[in-house]
C-alpha atoms as a PDB file:
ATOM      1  CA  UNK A   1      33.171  -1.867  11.295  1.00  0.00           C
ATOM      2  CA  UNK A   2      32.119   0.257   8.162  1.00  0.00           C
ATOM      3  CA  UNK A   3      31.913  -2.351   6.029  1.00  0.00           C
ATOM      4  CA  UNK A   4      29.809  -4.420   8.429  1.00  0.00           C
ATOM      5  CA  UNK A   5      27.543  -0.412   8.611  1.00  0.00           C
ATOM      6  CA  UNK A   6      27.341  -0.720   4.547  1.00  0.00           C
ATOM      7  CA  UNK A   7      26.256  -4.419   4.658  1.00  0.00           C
ATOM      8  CA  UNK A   8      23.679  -4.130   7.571  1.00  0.00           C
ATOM      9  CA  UNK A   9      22.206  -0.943   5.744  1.00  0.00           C
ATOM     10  CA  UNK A  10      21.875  -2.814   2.334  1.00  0.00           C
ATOM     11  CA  UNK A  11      20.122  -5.718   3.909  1.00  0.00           C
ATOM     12  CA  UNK A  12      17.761  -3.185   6.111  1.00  0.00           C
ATOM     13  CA  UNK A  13      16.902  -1.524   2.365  1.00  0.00           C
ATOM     14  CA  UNK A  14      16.328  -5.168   0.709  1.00  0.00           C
ATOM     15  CA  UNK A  15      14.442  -6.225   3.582  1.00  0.00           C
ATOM     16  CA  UNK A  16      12.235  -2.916   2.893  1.00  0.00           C
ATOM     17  CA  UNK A  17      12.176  -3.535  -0.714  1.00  0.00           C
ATOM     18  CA  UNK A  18      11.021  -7.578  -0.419  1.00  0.00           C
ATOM     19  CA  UNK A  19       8.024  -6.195   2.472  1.00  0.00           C
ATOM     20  CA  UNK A  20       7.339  -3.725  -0.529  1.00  0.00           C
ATOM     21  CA  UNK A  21       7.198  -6.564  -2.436  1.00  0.00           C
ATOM     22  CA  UNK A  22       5.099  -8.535  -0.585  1.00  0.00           C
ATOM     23  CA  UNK A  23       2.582  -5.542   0.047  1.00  0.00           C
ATOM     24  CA  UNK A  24       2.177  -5.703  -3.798  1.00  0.00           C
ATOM     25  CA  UNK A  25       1.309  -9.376  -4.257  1.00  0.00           C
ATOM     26  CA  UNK A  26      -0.747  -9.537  -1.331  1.00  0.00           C
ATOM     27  CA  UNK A  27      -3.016  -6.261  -2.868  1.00  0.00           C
ATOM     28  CA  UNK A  28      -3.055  -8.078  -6.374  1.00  0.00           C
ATOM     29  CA  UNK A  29      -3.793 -11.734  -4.888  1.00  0.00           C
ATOM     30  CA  UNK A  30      -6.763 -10.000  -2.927  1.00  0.00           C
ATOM     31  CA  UNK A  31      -8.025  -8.223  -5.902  1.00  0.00           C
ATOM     32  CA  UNK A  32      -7.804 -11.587  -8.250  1.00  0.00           C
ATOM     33  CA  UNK A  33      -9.315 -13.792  -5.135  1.00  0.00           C
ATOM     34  CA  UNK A  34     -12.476 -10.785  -5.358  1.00  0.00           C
ATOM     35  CA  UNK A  35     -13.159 -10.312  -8.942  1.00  0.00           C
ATOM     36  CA  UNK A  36     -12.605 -14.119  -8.921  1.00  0.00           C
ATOM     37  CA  UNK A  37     -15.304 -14.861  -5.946  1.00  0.00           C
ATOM     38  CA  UNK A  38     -17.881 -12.025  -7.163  1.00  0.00           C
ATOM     39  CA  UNK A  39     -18.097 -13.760 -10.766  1.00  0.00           C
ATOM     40  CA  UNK A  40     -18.215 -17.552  -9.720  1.00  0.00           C
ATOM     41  CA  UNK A  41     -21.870 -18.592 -10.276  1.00  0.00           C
ATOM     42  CA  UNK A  42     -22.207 -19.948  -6.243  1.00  0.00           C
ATOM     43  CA  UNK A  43     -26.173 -19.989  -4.451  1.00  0.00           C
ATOM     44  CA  UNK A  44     -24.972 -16.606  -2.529  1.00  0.00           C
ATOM     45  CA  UNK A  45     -24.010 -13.119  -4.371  1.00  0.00           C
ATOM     46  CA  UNK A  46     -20.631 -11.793  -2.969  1.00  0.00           C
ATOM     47  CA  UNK A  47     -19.575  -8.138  -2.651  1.00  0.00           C
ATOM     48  CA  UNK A  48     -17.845  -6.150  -0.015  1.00  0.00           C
ATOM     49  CA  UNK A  49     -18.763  -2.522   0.335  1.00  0.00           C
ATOM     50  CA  UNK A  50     -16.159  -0.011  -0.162  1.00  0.00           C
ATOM     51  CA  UNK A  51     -15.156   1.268   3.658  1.00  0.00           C
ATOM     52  CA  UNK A  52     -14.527  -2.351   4.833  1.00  0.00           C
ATOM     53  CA  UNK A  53     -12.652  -4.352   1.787  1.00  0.00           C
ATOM     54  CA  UNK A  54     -10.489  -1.166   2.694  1.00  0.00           C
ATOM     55  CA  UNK A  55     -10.437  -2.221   6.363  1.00  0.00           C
ATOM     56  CA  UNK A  56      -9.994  -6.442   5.655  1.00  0.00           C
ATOM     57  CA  UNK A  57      -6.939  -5.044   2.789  1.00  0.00           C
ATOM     58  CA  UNK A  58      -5.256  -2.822   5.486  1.00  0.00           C
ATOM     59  CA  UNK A  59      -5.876  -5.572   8.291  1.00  0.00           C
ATOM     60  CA  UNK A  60      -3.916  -7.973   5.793  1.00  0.00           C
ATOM     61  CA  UNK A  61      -1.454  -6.083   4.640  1.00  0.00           C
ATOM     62  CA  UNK A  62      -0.347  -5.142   8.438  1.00  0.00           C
ATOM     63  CA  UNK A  63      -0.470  -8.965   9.161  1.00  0.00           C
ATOM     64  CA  UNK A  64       1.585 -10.205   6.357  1.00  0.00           C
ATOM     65  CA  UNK A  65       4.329  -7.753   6.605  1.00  0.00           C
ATOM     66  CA  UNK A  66       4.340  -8.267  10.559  1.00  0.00           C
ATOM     67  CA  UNK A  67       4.347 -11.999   9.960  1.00  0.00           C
ATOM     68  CA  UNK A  68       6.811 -11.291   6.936  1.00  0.00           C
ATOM     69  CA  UNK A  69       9.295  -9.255   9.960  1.00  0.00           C
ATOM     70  CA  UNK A  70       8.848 -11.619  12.920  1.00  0.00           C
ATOM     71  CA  UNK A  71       9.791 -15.027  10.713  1.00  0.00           C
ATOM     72  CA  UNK A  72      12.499 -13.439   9.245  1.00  0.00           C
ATOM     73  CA  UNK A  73      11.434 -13.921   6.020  1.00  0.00           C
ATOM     74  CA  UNK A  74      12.714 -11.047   4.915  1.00  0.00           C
ATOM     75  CA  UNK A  75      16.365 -11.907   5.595  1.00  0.00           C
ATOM     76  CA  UNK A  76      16.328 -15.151   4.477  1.00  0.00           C
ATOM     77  CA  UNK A  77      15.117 -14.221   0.958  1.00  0.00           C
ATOM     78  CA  UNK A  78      18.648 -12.978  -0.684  1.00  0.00           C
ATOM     79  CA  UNK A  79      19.794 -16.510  -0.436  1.00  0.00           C
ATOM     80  CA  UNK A  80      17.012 -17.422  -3.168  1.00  0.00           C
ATOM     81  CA  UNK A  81      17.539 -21.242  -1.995  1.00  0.00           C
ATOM     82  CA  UNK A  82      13.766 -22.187  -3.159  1.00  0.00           C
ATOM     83  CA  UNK A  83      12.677 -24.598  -0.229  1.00  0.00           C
ATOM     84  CA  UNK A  84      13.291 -21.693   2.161  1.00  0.00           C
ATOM     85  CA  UNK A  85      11.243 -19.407   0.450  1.00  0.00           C
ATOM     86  CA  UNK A  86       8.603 -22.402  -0.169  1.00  0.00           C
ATOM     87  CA  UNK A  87       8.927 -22.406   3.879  1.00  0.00           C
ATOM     88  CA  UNK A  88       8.330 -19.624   4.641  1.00  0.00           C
ATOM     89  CA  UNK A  89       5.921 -18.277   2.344  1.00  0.00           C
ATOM     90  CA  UNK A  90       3.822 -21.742   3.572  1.00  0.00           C
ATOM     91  CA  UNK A  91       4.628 -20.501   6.963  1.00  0.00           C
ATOM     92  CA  UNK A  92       3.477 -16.961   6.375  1.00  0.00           C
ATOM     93  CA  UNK A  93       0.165 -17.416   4.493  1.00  0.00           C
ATOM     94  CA  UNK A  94      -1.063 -20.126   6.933  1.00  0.00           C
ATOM     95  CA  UNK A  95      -0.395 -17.748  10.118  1.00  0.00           C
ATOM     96  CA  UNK A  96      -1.679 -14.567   7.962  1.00  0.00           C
ATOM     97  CA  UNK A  97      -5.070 -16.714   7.104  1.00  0.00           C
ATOM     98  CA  UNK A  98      -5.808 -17.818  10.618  1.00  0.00           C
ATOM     99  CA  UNK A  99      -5.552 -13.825  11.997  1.00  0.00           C
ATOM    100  CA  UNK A 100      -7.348 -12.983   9.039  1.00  0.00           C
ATOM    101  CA  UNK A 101     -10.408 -15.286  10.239  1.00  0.00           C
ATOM    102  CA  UNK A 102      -9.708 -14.363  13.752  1.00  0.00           C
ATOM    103  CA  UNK A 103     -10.093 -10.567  13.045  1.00  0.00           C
ATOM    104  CA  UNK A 104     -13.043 -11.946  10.840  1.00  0.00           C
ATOM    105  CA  UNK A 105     -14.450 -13.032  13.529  1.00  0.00           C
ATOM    106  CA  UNK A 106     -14.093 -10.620  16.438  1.00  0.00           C
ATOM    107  CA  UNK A 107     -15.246  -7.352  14.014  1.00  0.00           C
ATOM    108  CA  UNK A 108     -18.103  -9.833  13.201  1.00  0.00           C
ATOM    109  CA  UNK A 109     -17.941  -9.597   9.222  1.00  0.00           C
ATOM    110  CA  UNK A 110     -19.421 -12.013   7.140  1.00  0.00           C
ATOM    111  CA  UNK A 111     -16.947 -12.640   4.327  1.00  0.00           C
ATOM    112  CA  UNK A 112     -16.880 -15.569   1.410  1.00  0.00           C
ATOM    113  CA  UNK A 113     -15.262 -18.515   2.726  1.00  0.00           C
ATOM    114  CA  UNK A 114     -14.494 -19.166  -0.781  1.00  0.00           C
ATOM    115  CA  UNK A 115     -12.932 -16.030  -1.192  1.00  0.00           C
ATOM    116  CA  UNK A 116     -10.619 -16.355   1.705  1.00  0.00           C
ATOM    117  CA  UNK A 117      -9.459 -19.346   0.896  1.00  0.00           C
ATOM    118  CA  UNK A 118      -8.940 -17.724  -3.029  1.00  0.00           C
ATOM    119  CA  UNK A 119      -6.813 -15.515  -1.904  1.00  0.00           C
ATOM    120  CA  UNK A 120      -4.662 -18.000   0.307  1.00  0.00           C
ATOM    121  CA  UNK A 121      -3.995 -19.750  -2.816  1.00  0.00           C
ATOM    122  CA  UNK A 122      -3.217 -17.099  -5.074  1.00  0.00           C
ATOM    123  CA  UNK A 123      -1.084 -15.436  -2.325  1.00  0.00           C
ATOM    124  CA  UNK A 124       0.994 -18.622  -1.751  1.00  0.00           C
ATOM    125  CA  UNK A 125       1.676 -19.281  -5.860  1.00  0.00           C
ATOM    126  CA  UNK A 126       2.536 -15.637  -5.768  1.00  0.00           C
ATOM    127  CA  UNK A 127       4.705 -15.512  -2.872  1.00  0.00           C
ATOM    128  CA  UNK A 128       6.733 -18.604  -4.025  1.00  0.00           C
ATOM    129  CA  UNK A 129       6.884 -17.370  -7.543  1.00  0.00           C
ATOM    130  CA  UNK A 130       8.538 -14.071  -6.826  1.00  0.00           C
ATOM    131  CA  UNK A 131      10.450 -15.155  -3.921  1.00  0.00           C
ATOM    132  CA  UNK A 132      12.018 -18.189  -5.949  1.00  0.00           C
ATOM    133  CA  UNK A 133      13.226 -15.150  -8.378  1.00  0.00           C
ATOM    134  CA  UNK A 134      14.690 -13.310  -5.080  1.00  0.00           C
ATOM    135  CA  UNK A 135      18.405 -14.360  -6.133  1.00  0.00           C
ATOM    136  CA  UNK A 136      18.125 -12.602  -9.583  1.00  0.00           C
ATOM    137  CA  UNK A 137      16.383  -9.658  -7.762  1.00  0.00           C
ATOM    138  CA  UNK A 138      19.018  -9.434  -4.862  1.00  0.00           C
ATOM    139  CA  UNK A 139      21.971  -9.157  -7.879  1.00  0.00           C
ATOM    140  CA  UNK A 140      19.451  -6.767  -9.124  1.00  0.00           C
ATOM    141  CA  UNK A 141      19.636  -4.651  -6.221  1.00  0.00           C
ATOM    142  CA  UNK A 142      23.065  -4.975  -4.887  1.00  0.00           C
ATOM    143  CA  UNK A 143      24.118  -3.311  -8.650  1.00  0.00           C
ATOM    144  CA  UNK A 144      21.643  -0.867  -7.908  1.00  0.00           C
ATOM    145  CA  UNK A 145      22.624   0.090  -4.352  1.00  0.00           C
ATOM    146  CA  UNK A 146      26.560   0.076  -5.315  1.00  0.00           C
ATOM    147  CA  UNK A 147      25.234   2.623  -8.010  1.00  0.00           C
ATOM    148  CA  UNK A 148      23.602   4.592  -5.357  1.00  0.00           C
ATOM    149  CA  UNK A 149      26.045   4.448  -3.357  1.00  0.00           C
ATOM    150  CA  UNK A 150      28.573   5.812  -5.425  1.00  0.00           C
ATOM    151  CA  UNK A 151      26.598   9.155  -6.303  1.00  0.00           C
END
């Protein structure tokens, strides 16, 4: 029973640690998809204002670690086996886009298509880059945790 308590509270800590991790790529694949969108040369100038890139970001960043929590992604990722985490990062994006353009929609912003579909990109190659690594990472942290634990 304790050891089944230590193993259940190590995978509630990764599972916090990948969401952590996704939080980061999705904030950096946002950023590269708007500097990327506001310097391509395209007929229409692109810029959001301050208050609601804030707003979209947040929105996201809810909606892919929600998405992240109810797929499961999260557990699945210490087995590093690379078409799961192709899967479900495929999975994850293409759910996350479509409530991004439904939110879109209902608060009635006009954002880039190009942009959106930018940052679905980068977010995918991201998401499958560092979730490919997850195996080295979850050796990482199991050392770490046992080193924890010990103090």
């Amino acid at each position: 029973m304790l050891l089944a308590t230590v193993f259940s509270r190590h995978k509630r800590k990764a599972a916090l640690l990948f969401a952590l991790a996704d939080v980061i790529v999705t904030i950096l694949s946002f950023e590269a998809a708007y500097q990327l969108r506001v310097h391509l040369p395209l007929e229409k100038v692109f810029f959001i204002l301050a208050p609601v890139k804030a707003l979209v970001l947040g929105f996201t960043l809810i909606l892919w670690v929600t998405l992240g929590l109810l797929l499961r992604v999260y557990e699945r990722l210490e087995t590093g086996d690379p078409r799961t985490a192709l899967n479900d990062s495929l999975k994850q994006v293409v759910a996350g886009l479509l409530g991004l353009v439904a939110f879109l929609f209902v608060e009635k912003l006009d954002i880039s298509r190009a942009f959106i579909a930018l940052f679905g990109l980068f977010n995918l190659v991201a998401l499958i880059a560092y979730r490919v690594s997850a195996r080295s990472l979850s050796g990482w942290l199991r050392r770490e945790f046992c080193m924890i634990a010990h103090f």
